[in-house]
N, C-alpha and C. Protein backbone atom coordinates (compact mmCIF):
# COMPACT_ATOMS: atom_id res chain seq x y z
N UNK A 1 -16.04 -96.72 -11.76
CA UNK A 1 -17.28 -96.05 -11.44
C UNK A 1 -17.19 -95.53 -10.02
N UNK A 2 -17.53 -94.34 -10.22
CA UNK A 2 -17.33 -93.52 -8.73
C UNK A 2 -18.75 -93.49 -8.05
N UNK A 3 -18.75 -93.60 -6.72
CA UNK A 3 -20.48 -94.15 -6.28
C UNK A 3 -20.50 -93.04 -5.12
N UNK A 4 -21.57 -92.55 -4.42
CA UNK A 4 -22.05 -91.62 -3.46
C UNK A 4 -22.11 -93.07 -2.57
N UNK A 5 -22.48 -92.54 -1.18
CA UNK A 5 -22.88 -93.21 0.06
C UNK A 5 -24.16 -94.25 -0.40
N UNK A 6 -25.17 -93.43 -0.81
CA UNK A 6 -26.38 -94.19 -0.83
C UNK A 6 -26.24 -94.84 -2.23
N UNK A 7 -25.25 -94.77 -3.26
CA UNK A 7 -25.58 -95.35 -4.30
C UNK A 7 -24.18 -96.53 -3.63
N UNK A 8 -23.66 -96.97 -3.25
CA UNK A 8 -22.78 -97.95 -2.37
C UNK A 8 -23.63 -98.86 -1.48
N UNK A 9 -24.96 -98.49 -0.54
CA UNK A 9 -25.62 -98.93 -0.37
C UNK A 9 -26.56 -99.52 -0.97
N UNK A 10 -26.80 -99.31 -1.64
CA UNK A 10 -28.11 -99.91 -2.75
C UNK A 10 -27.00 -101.00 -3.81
N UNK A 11 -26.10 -100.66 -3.99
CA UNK A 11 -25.03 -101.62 -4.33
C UNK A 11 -24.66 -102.74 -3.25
N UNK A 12 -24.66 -102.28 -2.14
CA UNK A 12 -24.43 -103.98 -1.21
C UNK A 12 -25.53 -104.24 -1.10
N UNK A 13 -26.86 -103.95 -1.43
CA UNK A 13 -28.21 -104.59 -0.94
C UNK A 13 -28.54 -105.34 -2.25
N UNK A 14 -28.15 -105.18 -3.28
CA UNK A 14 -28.33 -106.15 -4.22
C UNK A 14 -27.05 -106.80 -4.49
N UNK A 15 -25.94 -106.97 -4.28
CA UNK A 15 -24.84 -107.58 -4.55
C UNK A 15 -25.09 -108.75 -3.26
N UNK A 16 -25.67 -108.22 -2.23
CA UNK A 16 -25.74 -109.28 -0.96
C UNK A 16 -26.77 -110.07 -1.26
N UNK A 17 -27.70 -110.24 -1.91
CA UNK A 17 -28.56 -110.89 -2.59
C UNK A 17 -28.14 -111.51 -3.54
N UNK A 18 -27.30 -110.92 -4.56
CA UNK A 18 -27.00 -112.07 -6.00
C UNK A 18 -25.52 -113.09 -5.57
N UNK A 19 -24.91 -112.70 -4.20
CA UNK A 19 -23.97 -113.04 -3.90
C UNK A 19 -24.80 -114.48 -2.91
N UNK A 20 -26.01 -114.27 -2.59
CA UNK A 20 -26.53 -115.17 -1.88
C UNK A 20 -25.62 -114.96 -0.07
N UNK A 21 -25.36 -113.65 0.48
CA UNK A 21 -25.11 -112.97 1.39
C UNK A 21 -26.17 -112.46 2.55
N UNK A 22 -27.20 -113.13 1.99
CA UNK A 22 -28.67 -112.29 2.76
C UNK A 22 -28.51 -112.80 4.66
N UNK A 23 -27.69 -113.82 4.70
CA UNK A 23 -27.33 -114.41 6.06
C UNK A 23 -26.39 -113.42 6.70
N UNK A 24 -25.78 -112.44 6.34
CA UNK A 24 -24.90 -111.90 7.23
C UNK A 24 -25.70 -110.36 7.18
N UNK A 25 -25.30 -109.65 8.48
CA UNK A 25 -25.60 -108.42 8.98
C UNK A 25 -24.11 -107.40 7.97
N UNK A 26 -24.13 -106.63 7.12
CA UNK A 26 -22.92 -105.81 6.57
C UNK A 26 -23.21 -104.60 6.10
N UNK A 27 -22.63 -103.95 6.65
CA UNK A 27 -22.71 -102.38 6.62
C UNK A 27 -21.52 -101.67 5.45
N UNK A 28 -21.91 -100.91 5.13
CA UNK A 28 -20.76 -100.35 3.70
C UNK A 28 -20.79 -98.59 4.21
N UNK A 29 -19.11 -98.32 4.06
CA UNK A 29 -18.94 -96.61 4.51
C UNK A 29 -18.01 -96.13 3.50
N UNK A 30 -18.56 -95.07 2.90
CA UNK A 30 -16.76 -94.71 2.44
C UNK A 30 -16.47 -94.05 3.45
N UNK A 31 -14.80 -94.24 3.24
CA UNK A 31 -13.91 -93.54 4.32
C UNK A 31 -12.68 -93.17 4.06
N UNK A 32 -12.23 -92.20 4.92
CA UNK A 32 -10.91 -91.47 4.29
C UNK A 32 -10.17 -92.31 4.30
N UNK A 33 -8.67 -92.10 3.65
CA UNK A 33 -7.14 -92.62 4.11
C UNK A 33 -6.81 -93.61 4.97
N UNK A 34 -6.97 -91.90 5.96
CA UNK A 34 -6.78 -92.72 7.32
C UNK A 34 -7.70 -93.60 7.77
N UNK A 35 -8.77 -93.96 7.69
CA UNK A 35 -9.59 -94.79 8.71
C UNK A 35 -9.21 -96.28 7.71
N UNK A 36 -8.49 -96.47 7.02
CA UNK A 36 -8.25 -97.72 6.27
C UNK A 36 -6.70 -98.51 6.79
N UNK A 37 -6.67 -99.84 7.62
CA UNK A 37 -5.52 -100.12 7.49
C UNK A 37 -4.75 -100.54 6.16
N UNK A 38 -3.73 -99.43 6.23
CA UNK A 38 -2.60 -99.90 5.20
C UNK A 38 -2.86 -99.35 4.01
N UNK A 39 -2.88 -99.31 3.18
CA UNK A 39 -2.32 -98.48 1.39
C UNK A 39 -3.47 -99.66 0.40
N UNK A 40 -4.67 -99.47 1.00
CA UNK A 40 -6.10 -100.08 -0.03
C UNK A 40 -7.06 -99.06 -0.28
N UNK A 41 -7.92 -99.59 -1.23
CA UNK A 41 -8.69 -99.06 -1.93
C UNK A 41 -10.22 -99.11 -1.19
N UNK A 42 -10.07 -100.64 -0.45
CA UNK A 42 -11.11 -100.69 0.07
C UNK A 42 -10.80 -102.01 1.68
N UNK A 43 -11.64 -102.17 2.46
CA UNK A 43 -11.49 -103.59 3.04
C UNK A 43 -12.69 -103.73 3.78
N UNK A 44 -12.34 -105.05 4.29
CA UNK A 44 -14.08 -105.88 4.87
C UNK A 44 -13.33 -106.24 6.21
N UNK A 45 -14.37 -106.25 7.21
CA UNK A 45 -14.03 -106.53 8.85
C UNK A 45 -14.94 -107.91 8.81
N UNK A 46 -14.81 -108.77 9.40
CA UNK A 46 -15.96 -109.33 9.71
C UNK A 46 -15.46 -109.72 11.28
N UNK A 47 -16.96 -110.44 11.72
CA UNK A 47 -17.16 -111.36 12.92
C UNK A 47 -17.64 -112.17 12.42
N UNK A 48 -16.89 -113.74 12.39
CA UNK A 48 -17.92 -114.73 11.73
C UNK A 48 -18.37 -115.38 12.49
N UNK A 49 -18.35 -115.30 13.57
CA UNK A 49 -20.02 -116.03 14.70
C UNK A 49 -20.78 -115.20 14.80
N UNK A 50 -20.97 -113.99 14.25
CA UNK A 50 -22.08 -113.33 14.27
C UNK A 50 -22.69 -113.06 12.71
N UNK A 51 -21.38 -113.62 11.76
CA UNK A 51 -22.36 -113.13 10.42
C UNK A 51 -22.59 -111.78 10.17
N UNK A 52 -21.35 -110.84 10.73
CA UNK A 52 -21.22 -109.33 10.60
C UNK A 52 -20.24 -109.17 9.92
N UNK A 53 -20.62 -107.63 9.61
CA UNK A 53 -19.14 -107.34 8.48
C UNK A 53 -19.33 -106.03 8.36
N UNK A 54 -18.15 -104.86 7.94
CA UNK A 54 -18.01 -103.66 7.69
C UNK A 54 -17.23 -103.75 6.85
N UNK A 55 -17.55 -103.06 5.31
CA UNK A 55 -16.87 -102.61 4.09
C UNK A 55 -16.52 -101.01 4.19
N UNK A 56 -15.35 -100.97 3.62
CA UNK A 56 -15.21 -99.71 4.01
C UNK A 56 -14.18 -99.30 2.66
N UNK A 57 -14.77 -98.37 1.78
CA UNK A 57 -14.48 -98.55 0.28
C UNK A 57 -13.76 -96.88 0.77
N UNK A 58 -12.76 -96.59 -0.02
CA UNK A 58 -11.62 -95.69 0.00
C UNK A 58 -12.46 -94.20 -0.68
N UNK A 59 -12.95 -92.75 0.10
CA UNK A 59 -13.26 -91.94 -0.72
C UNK A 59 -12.52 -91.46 -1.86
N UNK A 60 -13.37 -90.92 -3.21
CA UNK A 60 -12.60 -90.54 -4.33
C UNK A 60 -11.32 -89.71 -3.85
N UNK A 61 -11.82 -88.56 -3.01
CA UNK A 61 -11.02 -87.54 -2.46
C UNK A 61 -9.53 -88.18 -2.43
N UNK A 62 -9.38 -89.31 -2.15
CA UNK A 62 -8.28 -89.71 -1.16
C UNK A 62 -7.25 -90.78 -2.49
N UNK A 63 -8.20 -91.47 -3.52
CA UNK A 63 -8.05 -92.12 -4.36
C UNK A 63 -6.93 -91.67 -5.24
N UNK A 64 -5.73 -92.67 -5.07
CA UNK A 64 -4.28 -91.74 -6.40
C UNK A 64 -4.88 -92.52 -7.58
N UNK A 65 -5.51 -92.29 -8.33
CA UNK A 65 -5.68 -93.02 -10.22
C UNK A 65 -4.00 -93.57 -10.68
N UNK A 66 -3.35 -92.89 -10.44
CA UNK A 66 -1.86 -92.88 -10.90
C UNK A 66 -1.18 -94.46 -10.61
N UNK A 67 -1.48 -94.80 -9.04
CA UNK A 67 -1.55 -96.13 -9.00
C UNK A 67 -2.29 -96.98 -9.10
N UNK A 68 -3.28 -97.16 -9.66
CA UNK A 68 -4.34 -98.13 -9.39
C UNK A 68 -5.06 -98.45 -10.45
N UNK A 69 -5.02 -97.29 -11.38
CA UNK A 69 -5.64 -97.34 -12.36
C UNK A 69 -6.92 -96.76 -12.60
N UNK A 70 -8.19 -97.23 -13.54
CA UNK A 70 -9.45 -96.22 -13.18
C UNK A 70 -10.18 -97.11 -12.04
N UNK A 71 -10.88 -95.98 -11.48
CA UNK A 71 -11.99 -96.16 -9.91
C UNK A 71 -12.65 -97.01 -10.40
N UNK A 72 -13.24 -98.67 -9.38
CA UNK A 72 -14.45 -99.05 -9.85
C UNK A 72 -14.81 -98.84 -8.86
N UNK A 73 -15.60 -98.16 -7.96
CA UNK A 73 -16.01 -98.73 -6.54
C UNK A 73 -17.01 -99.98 -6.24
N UNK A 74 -17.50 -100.19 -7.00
CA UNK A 74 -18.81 -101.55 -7.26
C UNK A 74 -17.53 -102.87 -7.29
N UNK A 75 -16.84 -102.48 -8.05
CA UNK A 75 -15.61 -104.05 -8.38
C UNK A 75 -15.13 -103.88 -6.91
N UNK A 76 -15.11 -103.06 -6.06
CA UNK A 76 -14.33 -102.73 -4.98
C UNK A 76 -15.07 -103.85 -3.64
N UNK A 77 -16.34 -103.23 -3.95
CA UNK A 77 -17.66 -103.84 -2.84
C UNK A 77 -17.71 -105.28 -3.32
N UNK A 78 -17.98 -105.63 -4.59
CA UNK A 78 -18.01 -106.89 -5.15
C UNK A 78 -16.96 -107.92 -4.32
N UNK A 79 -15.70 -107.48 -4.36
CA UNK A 79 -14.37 -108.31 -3.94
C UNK A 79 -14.59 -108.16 -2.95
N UNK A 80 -15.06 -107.34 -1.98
CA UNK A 80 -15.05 -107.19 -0.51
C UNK A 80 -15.74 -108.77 0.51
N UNK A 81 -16.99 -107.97 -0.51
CA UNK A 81 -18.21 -108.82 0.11
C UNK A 81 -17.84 -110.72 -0.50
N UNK A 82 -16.64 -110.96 -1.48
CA UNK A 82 -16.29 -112.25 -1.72
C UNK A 82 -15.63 -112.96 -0.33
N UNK A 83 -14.96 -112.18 -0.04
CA UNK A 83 -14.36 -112.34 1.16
C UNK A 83 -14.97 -112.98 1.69
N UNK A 84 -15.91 -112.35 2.20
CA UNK A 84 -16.76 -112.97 3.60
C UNK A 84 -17.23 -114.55 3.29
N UNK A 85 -17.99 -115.22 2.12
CA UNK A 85 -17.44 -116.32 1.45
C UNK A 85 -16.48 -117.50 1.79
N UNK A 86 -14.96 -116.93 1.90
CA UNK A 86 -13.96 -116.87 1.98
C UNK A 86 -13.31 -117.00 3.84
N UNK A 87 -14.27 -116.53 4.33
CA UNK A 87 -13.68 -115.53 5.88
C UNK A 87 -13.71 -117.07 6.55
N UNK A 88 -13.89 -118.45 6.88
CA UNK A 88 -14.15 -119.21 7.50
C UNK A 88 -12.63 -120.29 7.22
N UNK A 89 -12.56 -120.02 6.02
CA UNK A 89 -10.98 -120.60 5.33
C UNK A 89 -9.96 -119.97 5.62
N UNK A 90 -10.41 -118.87 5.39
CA UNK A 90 -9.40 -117.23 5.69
C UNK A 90 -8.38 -117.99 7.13
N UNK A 91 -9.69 -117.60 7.93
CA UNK A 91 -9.15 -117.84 9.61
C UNK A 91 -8.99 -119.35 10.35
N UNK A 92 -8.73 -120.13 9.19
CA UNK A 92 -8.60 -121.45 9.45
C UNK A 92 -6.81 -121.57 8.94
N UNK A 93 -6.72 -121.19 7.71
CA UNK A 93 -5.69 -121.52 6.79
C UNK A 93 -4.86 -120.00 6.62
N UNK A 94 -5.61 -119.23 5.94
CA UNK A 94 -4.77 -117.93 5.76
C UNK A 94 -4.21 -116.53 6.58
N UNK A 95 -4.86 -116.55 8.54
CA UNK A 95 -4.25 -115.80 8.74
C UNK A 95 -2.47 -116.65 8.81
N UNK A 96 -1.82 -115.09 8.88
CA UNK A 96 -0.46 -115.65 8.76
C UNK A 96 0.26 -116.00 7.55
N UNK A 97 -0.34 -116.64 6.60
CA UNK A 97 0.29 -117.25 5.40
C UNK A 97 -0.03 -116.64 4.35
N UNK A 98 0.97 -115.41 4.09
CA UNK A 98 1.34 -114.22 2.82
C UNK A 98 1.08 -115.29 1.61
N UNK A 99 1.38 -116.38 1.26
CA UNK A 99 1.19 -116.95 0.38
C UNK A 99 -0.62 -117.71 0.13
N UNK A 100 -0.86 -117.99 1.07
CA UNK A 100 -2.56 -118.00 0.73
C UNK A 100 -3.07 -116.78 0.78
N UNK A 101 -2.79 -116.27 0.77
CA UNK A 101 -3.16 -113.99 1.39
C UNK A 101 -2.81 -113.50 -0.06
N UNK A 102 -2.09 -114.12 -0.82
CA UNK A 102 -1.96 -113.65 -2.21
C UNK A 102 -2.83 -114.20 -2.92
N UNK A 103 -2.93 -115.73 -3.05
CA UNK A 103 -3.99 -116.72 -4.11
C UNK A 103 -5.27 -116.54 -3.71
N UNK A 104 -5.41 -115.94 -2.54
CA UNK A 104 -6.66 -115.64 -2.68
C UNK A 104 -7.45 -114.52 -2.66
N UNK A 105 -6.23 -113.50 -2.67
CA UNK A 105 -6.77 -112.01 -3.40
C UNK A 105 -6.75 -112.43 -5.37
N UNK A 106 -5.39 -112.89 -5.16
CA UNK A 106 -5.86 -113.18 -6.97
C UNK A 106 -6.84 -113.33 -7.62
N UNK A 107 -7.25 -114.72 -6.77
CA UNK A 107 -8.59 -115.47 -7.37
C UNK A 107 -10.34 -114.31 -6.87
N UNK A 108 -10.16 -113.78 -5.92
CA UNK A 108 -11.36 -112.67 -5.39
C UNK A 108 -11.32 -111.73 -6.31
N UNK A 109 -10.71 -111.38 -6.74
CA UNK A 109 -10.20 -110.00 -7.75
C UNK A 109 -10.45 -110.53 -9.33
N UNK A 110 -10.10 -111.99 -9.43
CA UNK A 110 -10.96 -112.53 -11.12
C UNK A 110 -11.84 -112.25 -11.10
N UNK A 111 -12.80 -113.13 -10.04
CA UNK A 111 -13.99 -113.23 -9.84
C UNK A 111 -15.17 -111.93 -9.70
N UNK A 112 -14.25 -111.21 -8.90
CA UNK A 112 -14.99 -109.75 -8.88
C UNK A 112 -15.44 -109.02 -10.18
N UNK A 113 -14.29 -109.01 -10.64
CA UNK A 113 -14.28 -108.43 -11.66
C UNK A 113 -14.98 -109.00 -12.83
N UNK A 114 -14.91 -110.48 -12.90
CA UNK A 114 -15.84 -111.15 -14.20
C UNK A 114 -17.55 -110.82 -13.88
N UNK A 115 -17.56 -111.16 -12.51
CA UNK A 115 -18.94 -110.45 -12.08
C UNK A 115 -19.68 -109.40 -12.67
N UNK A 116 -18.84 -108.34 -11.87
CA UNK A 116 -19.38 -107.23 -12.39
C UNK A 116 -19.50 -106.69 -13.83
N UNK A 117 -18.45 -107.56 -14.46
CA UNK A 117 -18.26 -106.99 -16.50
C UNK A 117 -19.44 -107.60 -16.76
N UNK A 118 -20.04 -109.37 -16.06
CA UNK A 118 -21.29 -109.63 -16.70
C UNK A 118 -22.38 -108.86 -16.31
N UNK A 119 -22.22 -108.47 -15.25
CA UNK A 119 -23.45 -107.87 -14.50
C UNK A 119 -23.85 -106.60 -15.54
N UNK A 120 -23.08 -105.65 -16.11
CA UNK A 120 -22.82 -104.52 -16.95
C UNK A 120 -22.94 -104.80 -18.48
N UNK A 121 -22.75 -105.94 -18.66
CA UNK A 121 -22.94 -106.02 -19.96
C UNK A 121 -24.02 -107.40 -20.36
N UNK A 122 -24.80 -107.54 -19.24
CA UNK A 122 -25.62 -107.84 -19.70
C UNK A 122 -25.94 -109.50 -19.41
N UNK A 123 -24.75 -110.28 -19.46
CA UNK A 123 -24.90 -111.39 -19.53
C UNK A 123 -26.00 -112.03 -18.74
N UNK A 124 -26.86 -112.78 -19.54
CA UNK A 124 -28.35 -113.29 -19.01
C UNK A 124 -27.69 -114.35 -17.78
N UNK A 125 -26.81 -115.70 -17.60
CA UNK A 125 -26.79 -116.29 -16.66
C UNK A 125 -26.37 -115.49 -14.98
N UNK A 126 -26.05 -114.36 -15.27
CA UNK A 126 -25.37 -113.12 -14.31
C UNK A 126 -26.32 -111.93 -14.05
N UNK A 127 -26.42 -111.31 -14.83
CA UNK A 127 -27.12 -110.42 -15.02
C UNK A 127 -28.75 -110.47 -13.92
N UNK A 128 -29.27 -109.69 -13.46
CA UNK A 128 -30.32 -109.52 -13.16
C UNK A 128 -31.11 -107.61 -12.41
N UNK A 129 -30.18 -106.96 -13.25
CA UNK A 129 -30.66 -105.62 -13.15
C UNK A 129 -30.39 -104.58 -11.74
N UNK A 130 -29.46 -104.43 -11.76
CA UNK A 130 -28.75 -103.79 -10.93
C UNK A 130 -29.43 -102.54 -10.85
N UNK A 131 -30.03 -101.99 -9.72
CA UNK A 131 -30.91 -100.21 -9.99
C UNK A 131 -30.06 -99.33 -10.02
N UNK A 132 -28.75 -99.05 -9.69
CA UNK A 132 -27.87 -97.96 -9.52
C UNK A 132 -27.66 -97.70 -11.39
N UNK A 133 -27.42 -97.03 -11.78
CA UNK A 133 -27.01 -96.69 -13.28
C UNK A 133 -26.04 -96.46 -13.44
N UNK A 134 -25.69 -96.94 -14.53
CA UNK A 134 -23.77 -97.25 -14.56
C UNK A 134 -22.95 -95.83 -14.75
């Protein structure tokens, strides 16, 4: 699913809510290529003594399908915003260690993704009405 600016926003304002995220300050941009370190689709900055964060989801423009497969940008924001979750372990245990830097994109990327398939299809324990239209 390919999303505009303001439909990305209205996507982290209820994902930061069902994620139980309402404690951190996080801002969401798409952005070209270049303003992304390294060969992603999307990534999250944070400060975690301040409970800040910048998502910054990859424009279509810039997007190869060829590798990646089809666009979700919502599965994109979803995994982002897991992170932050994540960001206190991250910088305890995983900077540095390619091998926790893998298990725990693995496991962010299940999760994202089971999310959002319930969120879309409905599932009542998940589900609670997302306003953007699929």
């Amino acid at each position: 699913m390919v999303l505009t600016q303001e439909q990305l926003e209205q996507k982290l304002r209820y994902w930061q809510k069902r994620l139980r995220l309402q404690d951190w300050i996080i801002e969401v941009r798409l952005v070209r290529e270049r303003e992304l370190d390294g060969d992603y689709a999307a990534q999250v900055n944070w400060v975690l003594p301040k409970k800040m964060a910048s998502v910054h989801i990859l424009d279509q423009i810039d997007y190869p399908p060829e590798l990646m497969g089809e666009r979700d940008m919502e599965n994109d924001l979803v995994h982002e915003l897991l992170h932050l979750h994540l960001a206190p372990i991250h910088e305890h245990f995983g900077e540095g260690n390619s091998l926790y830097s893998m298990f725990e994109e693995q496991a962010i990327e299940s999760i994202a993704f089971g999310l959002v398939d319930a969120e879309r299809n409905g599932d009542p324990h998940v589900s609670g009405g997302c306003p953007v239209t699929q």
